[in-house]
N, C-alpha and C. Protein backbone atom coordinates (compact mmCIF):
# COMPACT_ATOMS: atom_id res chain seq x y z
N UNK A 1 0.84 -1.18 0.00
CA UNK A 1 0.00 0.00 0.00
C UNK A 1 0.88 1.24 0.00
N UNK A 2 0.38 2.34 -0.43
CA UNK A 2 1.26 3.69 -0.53
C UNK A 2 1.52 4.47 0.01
N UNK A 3 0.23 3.64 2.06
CA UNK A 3 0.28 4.43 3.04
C UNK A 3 2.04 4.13 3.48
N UNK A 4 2.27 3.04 3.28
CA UNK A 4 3.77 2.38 3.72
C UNK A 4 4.57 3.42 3.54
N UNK A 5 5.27 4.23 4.04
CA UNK A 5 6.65 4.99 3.74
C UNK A 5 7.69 4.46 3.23
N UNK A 6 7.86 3.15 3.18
CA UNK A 6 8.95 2.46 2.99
C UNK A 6 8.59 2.27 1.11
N UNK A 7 7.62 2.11 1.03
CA UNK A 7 7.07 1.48 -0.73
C UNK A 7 7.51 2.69 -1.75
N UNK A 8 7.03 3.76 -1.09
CA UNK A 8 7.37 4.98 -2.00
C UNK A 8 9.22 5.19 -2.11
N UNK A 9 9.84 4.63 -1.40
CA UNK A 9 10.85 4.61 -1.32
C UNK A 9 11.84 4.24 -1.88
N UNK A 10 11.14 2.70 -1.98
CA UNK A 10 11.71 0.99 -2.52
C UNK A 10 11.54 1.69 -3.99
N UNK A 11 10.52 2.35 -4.34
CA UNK A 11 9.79 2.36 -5.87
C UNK A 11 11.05 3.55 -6.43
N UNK A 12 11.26 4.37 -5.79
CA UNK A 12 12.32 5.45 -6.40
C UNK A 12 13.46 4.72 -6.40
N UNK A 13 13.96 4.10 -5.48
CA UNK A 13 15.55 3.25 -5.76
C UNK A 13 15.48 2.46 -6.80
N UNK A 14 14.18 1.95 -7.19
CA UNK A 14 13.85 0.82 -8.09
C UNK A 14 14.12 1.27 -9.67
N UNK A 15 13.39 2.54 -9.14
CA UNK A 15 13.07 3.40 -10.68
C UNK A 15 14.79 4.35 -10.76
N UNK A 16 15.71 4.84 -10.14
CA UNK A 16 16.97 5.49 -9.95
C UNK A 16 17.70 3.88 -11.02
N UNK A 17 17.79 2.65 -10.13
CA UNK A 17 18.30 1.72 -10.56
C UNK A 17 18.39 1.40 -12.07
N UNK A 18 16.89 1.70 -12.40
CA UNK A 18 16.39 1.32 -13.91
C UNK A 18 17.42 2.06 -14.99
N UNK A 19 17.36 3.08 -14.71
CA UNK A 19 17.90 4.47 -15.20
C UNK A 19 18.96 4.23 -15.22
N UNK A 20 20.00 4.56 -14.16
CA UNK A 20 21.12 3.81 -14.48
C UNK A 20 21.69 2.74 -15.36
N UNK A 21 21.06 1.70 -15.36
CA UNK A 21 21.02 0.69 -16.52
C UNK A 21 20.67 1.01 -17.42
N UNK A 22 19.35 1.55 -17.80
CA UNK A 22 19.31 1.94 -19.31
C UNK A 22 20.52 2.80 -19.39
N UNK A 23 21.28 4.07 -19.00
CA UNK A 23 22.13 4.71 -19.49
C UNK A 23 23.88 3.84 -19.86
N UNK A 24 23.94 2.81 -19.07
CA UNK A 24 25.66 2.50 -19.12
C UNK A 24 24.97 1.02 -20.25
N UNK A 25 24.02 0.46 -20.57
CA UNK A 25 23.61 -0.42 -21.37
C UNK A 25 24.13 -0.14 -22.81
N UNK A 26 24.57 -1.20 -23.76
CA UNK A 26 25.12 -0.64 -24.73
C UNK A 26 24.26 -0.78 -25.75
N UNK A 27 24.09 -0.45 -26.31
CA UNK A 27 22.71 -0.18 -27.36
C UNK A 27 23.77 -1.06 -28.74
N UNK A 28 22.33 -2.22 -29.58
CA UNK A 28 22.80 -2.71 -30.39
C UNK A 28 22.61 -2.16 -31.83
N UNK A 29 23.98 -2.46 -32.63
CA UNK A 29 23.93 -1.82 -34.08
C UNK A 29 22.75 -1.10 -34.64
N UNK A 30 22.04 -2.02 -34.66
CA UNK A 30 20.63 -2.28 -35.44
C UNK A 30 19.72 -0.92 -34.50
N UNK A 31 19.61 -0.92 -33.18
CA UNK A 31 18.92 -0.04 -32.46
C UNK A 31 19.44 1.38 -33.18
N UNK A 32 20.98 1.49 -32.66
CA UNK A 32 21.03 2.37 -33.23
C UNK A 32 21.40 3.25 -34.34
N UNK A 33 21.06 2.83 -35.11
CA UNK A 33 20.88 2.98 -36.58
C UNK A 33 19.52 3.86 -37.05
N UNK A 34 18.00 2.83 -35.93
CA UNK A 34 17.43 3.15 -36.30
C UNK A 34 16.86 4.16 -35.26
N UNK A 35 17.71 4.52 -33.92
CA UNK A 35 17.24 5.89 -33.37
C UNK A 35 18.11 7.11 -34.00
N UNK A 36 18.75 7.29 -35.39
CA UNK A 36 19.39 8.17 -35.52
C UNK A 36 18.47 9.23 -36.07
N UNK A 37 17.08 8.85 -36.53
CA UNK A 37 16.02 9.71 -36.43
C UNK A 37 15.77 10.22 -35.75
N UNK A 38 15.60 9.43 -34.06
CA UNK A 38 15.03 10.49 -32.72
C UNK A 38 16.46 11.57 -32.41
N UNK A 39 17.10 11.29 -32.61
CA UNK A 39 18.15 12.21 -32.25
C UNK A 39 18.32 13.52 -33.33
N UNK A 40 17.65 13.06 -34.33
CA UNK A 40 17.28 14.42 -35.19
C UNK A 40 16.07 15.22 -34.75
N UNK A 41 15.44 14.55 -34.57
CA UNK A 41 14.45 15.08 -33.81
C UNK A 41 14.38 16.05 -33.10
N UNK A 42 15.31 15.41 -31.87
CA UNK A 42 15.42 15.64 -30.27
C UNK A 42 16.39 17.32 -31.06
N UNK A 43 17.12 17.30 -32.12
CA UNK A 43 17.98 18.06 -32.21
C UNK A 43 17.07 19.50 -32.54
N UNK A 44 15.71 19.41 -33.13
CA UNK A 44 15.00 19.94 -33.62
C UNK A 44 14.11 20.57 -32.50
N UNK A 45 14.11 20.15 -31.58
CA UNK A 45 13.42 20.82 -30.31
C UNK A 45 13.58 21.96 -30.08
N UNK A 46 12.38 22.75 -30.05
CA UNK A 46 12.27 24.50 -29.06
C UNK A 46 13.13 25.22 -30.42
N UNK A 47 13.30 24.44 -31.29
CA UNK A 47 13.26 24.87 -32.74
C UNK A 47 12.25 26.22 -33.79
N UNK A 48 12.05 27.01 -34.29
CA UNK A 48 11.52 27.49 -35.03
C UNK A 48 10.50 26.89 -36.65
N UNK A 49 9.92 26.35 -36.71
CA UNK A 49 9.06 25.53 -37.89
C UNK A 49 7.73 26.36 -38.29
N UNK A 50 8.64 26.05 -39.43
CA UNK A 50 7.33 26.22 -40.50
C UNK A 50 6.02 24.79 -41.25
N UNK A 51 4.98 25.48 -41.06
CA UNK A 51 4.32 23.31 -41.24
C UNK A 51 3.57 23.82 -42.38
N UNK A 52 3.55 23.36 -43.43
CA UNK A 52 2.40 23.53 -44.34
C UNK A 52 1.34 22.31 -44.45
N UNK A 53 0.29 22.64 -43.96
CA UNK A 53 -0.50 21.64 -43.98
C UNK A 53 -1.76 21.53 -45.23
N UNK A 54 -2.06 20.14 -45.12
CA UNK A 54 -3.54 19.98 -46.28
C UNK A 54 -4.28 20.98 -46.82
N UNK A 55 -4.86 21.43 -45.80
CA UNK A 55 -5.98 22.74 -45.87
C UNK A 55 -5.38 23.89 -46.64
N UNK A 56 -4.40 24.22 -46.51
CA UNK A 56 -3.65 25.37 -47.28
C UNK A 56 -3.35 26.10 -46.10
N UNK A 57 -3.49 25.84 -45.17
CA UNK A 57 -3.13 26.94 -44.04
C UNK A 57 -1.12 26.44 -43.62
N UNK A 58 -0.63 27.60 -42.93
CA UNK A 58 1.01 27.63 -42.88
C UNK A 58 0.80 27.88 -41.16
N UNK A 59 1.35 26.86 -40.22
CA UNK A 59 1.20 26.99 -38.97
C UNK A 59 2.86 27.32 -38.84
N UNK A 60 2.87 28.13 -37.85
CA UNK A 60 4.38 29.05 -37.70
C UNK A 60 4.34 28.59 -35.82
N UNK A 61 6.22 28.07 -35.73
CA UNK A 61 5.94 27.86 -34.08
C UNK A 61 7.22 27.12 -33.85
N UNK A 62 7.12 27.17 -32.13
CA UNK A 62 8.62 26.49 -31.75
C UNK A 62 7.83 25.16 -31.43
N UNK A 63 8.65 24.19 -31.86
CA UNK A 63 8.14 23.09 -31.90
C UNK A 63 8.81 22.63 -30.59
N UNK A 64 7.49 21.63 -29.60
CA UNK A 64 7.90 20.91 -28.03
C UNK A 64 7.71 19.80 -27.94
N UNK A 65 6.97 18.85 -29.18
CA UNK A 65 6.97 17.86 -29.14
C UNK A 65 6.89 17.03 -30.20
N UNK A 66 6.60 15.81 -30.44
CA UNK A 66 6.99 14.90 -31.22
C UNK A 66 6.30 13.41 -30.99
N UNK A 67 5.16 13.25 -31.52
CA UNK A 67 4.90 11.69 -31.20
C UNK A 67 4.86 10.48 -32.12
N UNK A 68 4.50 9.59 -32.06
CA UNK A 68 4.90 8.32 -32.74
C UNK A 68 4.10 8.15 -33.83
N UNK A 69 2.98 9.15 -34.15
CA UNK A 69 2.20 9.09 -35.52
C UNK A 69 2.78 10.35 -36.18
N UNK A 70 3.65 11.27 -35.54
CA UNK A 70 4.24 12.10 -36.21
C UNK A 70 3.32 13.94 -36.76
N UNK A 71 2.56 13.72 -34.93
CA UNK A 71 1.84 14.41 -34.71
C UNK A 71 2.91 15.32 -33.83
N UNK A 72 2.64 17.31 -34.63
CA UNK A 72 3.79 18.11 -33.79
C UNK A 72 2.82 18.72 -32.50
N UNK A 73 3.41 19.40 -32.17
CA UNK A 73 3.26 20.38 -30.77
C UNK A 73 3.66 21.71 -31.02
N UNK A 74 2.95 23.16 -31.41
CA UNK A 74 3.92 23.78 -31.62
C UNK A 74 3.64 24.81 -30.53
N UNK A 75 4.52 25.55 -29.89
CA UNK A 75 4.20 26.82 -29.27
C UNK A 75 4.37 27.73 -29.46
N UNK A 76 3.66 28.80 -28.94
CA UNK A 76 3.13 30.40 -29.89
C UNK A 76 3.38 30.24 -30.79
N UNK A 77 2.15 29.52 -31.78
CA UNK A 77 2.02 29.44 -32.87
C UNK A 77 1.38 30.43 -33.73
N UNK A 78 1.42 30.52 -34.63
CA UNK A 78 0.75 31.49 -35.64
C UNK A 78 0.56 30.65 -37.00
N UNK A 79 -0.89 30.98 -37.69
CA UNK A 79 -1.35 31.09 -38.45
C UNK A 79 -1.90 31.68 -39.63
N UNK A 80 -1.26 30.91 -40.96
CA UNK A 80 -1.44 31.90 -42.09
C UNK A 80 -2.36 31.54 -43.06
N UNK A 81 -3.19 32.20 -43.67
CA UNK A 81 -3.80 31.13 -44.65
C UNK A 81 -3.80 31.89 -45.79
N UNK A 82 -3.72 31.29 -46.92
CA UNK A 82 -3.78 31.26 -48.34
C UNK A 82 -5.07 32.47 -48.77
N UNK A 83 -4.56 33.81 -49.51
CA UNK A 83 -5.75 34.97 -49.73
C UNK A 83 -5.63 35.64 -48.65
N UNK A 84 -5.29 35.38 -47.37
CA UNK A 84 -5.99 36.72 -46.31
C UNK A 84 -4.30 36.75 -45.89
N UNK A 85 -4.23 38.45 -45.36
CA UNK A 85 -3.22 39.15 -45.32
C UNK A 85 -2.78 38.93 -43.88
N UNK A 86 -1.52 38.33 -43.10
CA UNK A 86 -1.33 38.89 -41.73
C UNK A 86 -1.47 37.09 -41.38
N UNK A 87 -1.47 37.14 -40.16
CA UNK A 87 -1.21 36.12 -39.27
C UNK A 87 -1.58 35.98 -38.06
N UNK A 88 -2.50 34.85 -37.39
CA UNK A 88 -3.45 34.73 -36.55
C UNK A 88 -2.71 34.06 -35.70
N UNK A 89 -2.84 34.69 -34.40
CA UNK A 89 -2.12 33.82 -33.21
C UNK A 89 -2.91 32.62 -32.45
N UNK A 90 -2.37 31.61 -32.48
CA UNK A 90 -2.77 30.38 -31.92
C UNK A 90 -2.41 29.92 -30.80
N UNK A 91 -1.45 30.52 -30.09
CA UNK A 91 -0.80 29.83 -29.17
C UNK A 91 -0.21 28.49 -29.34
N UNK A 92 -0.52 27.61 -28.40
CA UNK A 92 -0.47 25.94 -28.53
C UNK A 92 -0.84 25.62 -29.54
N UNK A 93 -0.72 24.37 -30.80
CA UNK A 93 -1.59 23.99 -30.83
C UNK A 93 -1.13 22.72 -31.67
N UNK A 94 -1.84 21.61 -31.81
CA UNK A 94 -1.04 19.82 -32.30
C UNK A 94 -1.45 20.47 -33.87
N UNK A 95 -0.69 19.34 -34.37
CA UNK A 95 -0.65 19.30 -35.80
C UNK A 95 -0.55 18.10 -35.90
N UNK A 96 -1.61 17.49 -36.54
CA UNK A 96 -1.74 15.91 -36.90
C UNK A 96 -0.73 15.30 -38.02
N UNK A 97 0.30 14.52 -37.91
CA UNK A 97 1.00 14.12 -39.05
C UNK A 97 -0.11 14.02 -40.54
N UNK A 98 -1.03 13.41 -39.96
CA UNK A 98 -1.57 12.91 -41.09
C UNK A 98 -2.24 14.21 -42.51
N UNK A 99 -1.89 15.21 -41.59
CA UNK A 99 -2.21 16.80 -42.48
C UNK A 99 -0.92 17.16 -42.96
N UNK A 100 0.05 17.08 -42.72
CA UNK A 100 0.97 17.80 -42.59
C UNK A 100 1.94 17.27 -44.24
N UNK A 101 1.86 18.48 -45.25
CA UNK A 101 2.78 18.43 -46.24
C UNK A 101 3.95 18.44 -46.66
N UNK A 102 4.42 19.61 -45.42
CA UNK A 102 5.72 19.89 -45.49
C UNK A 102 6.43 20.81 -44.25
N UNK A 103 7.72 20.30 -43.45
CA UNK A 103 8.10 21.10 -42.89
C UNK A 103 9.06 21.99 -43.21
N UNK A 104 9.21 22.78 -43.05
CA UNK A 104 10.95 23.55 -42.86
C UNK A 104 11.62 24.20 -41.58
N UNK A 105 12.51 24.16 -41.41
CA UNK A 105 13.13 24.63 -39.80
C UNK A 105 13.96 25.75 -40.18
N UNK A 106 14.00 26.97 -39.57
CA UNK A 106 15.13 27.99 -39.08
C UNK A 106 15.62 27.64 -38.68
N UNK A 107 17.25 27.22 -39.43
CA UNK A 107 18.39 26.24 -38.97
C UNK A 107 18.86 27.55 -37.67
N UNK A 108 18.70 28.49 -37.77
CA UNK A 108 19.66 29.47 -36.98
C UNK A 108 18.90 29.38 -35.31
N UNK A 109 17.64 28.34 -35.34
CA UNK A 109 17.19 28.51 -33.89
C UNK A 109 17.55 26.66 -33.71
N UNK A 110 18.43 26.01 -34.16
CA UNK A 110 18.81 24.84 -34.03
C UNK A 110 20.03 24.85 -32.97
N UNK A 111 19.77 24.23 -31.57
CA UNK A 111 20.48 23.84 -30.70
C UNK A 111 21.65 23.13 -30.99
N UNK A 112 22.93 23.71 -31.09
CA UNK A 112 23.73 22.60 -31.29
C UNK A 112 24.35 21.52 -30.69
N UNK A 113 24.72 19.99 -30.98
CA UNK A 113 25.22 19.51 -29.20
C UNK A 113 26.57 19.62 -28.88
């Protein structure tokens, strides 16, 4: 139970332990080969993007996330659309891979490692 002081305890050494191992673990050929994508990715974070999506609309934003259907995250985003003049602020907002035509990045807001 979680009233136990001791459980919440056991569970962080457990979870510290894990961690450790995944980090000194040596990752095989094949793995990583094929995470040399997430690390482009990851490189692309808090990044500047441009998304052109289906609809004709151009979503403008620092991109925070990244998920496994290849759905973005962008923040203070802005919005442009095709005929009307200027650009609509969105804040937050996802972008479904499955819309999405084309990206481009402002290499000059690219984190280097």
């Amino acid at each position: 139970m979680l009233s136990d002081p001791g459980v919440l305890q056991r569970a962080k050494e457990a979870r510290e332990k894990r961690l450790a191992m995944e980090q000194t673990a040596p990752v095989p050929a094949e793995e990583s080969e094929e995470r040399q994508h997430v690390e482009q990715i990851k490189r692309l974070l808090n990044s500047h993007l441009k998304v052109h999506i289906t609809d004709g609309r151009t979503i403008y934003g620092t991109l925070v996330c990244v998920d496994e259907h290849a759905n973005l995250i962008l923040d203070r985003a802005e919005e442009e659309r095709e005929g009307v003049d200027g650009r609509r602020m969105l804040s937050s907002v996802m972008v479904p891979g499955k819309h999405i035509k084309g990206v481009w990045c402002d290499f000059t807001t690219v984190a280097t490692p």
